[in-house]
Protein backbone atom coordinates (compact mmCIF):
# COMPACT_ATOMS: atom_id res chain seq x y z
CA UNK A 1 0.00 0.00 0.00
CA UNK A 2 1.03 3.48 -1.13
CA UNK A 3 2.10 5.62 2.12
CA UNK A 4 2.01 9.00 0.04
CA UNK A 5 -0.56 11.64 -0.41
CA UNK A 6 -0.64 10.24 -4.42
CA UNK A 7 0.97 7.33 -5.74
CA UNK A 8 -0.11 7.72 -9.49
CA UNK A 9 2.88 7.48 -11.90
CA UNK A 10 2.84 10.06 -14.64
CA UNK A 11 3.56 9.85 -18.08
CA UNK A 12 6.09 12.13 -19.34
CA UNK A 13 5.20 13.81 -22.50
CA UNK A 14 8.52 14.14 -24.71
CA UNK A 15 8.13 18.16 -26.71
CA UNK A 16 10.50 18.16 -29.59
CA UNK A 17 11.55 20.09 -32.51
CA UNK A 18 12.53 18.48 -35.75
CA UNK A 19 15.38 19.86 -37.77
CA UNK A 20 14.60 20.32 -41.33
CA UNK A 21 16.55 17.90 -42.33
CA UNK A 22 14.21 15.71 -40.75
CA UNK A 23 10.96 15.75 -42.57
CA UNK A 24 12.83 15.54 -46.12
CA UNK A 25 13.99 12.13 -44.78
CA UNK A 26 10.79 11.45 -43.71
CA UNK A 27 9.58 11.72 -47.02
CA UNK A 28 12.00 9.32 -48.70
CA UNK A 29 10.86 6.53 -46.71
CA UNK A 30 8.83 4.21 -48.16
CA UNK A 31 6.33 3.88 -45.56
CA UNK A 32 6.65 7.63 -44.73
CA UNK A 33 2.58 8.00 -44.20
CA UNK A 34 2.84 5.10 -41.31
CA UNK A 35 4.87 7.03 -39.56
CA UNK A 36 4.12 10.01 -39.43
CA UNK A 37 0.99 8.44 -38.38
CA UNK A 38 2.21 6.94 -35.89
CA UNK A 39 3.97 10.44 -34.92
CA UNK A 40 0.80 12.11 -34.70
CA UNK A 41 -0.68 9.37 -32.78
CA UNK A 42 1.93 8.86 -30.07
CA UNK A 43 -0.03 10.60 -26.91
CA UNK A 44 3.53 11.06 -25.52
CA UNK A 45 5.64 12.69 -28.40
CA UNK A 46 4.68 16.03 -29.67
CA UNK A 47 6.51 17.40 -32.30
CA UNK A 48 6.41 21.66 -32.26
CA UNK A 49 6.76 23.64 -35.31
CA UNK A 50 9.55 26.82 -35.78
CA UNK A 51 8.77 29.78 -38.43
CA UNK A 52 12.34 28.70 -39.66
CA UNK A 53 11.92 25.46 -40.53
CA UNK A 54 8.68 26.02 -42.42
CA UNK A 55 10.66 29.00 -43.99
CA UNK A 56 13.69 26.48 -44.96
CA UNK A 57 11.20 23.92 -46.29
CA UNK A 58 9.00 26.84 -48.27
CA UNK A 59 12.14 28.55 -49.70
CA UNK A 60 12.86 24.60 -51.70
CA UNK A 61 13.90 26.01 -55.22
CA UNK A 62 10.51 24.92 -57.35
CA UNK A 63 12.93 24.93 -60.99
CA UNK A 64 14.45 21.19 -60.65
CA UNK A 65 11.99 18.51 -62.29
CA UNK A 66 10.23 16.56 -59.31
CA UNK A 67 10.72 19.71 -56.42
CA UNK A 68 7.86 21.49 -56.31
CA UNK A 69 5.49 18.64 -55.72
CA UNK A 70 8.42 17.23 -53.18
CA UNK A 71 8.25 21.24 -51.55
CA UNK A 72 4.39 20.84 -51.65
CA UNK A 73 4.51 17.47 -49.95
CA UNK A 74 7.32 18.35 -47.24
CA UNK A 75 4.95 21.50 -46.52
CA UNK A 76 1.59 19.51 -46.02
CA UNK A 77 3.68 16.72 -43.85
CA UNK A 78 5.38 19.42 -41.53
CA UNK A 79 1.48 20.85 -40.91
CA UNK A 80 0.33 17.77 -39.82
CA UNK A 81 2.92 16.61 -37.92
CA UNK A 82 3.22 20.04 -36.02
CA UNK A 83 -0.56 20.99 -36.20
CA UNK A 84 -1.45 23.07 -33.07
CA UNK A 85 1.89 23.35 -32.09
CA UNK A 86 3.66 26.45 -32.92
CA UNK A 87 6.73 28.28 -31.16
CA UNK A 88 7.50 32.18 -32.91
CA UNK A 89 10.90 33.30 -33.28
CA UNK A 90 12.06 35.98 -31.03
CA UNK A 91 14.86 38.19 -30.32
CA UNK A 92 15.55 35.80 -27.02
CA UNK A 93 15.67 33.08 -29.55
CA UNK A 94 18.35 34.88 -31.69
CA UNK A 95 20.57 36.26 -29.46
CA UNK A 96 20.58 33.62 -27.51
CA UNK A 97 21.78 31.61 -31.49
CA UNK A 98 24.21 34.48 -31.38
CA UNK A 99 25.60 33.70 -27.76
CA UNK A 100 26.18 30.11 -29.18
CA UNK A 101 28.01 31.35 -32.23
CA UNK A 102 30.24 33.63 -29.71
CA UNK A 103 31.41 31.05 -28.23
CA UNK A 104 31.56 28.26 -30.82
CA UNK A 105 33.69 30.72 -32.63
CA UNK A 106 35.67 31.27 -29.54
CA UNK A 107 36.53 27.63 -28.89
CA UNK A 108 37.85 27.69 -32.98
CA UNK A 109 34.80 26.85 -34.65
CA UNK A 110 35.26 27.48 -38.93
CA UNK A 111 31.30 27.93 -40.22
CA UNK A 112 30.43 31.65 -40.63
CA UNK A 113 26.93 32.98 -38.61
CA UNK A 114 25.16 33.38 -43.06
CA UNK A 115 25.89 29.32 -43.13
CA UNK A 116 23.36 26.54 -42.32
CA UNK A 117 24.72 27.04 -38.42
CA UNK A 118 22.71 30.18 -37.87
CA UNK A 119 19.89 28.00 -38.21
CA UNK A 120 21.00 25.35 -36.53
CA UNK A 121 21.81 27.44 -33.68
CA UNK A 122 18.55 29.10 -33.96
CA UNK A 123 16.83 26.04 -34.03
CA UNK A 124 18.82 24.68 -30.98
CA UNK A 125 18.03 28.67 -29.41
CA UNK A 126 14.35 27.86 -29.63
CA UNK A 127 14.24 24.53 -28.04
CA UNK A 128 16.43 25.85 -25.28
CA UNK A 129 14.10 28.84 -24.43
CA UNK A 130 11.27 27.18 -24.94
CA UNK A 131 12.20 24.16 -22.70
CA UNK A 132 11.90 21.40 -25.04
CA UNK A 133 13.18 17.89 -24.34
CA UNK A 134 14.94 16.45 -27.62
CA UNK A 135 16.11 17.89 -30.83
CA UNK A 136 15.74 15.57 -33.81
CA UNK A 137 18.76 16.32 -36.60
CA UNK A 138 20.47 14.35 -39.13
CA UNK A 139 23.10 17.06 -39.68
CA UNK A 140 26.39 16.23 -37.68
CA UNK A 141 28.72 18.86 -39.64
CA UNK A 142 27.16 21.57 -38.12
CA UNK A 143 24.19 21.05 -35.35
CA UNK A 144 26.46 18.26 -33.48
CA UNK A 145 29.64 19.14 -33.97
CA UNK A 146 31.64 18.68 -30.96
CA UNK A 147 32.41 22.51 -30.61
CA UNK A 148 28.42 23.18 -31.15
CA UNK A 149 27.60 21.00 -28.23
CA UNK A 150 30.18 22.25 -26.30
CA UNK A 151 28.37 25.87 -26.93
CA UNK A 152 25.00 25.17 -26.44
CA UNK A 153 25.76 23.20 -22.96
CA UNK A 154 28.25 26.19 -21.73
CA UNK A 155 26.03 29.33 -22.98
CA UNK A 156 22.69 27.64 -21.49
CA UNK A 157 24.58 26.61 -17.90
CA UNK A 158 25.16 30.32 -18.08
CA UNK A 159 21.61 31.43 -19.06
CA UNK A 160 20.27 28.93 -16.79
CA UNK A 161 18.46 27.09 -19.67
CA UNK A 162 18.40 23.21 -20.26
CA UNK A 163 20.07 21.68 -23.09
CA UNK A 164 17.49 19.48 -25.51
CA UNK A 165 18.85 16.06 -26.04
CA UNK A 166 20.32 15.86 -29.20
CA UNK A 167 18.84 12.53 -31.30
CA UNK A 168 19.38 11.21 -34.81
CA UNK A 169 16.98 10.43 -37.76
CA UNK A 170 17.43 7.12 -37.03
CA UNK A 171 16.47 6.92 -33.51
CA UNK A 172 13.54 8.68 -34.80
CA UNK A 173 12.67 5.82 -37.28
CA UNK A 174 13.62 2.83 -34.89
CA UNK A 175 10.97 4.36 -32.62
CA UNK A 176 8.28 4.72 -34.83
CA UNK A 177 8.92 1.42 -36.82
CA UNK A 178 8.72 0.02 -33.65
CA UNK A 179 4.97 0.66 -33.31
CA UNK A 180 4.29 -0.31 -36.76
């Protein structure tokens, strides 16, 4: 018998933030509609959207044969899959992307702030600030580089702000082929 005022166990609901990268991958799978299903379905897992992803995924060049029904198809799966939730850039968010790039730049990183780390960092910025739990990427040049980690953990210990977990595409997929 429980000696405590309430003995229920709750579930922890996972908030997480997909890198663009993430939903184009998505999309090359051949069972892509199971799961991101299966995403949508998970009680648990909740999957928020960023104005800069949607902006990365809208600005697809529409000229090469194929890409603007791909474009059209990456937009309509990143509206599902983040449907009701929404975070809106900020100038928190981007200076605290900035702070990162300080000091990533400090311990010798090489990528200039007008390359894909801006929005990396950005993206990392916004799960930071807004407390999410994991980050979903495939991109290990730039958003998990060991000098990128080493930012995010250093500049949020000093902002008192808790670092996302950093996950891969395929942990993604493992977990939701799992539950096919």
């Amino acid at each position: 018998k429980c000696l405590y005022k309430s003995c229920e166990i709750y579930q922890i609901m996972l908030r997480t933030l997909f890198d663009t990268n993430i939903y184009g991958n998505l999309l090359e799978e051949p069972d892509f509609e199971e799961i991101e299903r299966k995403i949508k379905e998970e009680k648990d897992f909740v999957v928020y959207g960023f104005s800069l992803i949607r902006k990365e995924i809208r600005n697809i060049p529409k000229d090469k044969a194929g890409a603007r029904k791909a474009r059209i198809l990456l937009l309509e799966m990143y509206d599902r899959i983040t449907e009701g939730h929404f975070l809106k850039n900020s100038i928190e968010i981007t200076n605290l992307a900035k702070k990162y790039y300080d000091h990533y730049r400090n311990l010798g990183g090489i990528y200039g702030w007008d390359t894909n780390i801006r929005i990396d960092f950005m993206i990392v910025a916004c799960a930071s600030f807004n407390g999410l739990d994991i980050v979903y990427s495939a991109d290990n040049k730039t958003m998990y580089n060991k000098k990128a980690l080493k930012s995010y953990e250093h500049i949020n210990m000093r902002e008192n702000l808790r670092t996302p977990y950093f996950l891969k595409y395929k942990d993604l997929i493992e977990k939701f082929r799992g539950l096919l």
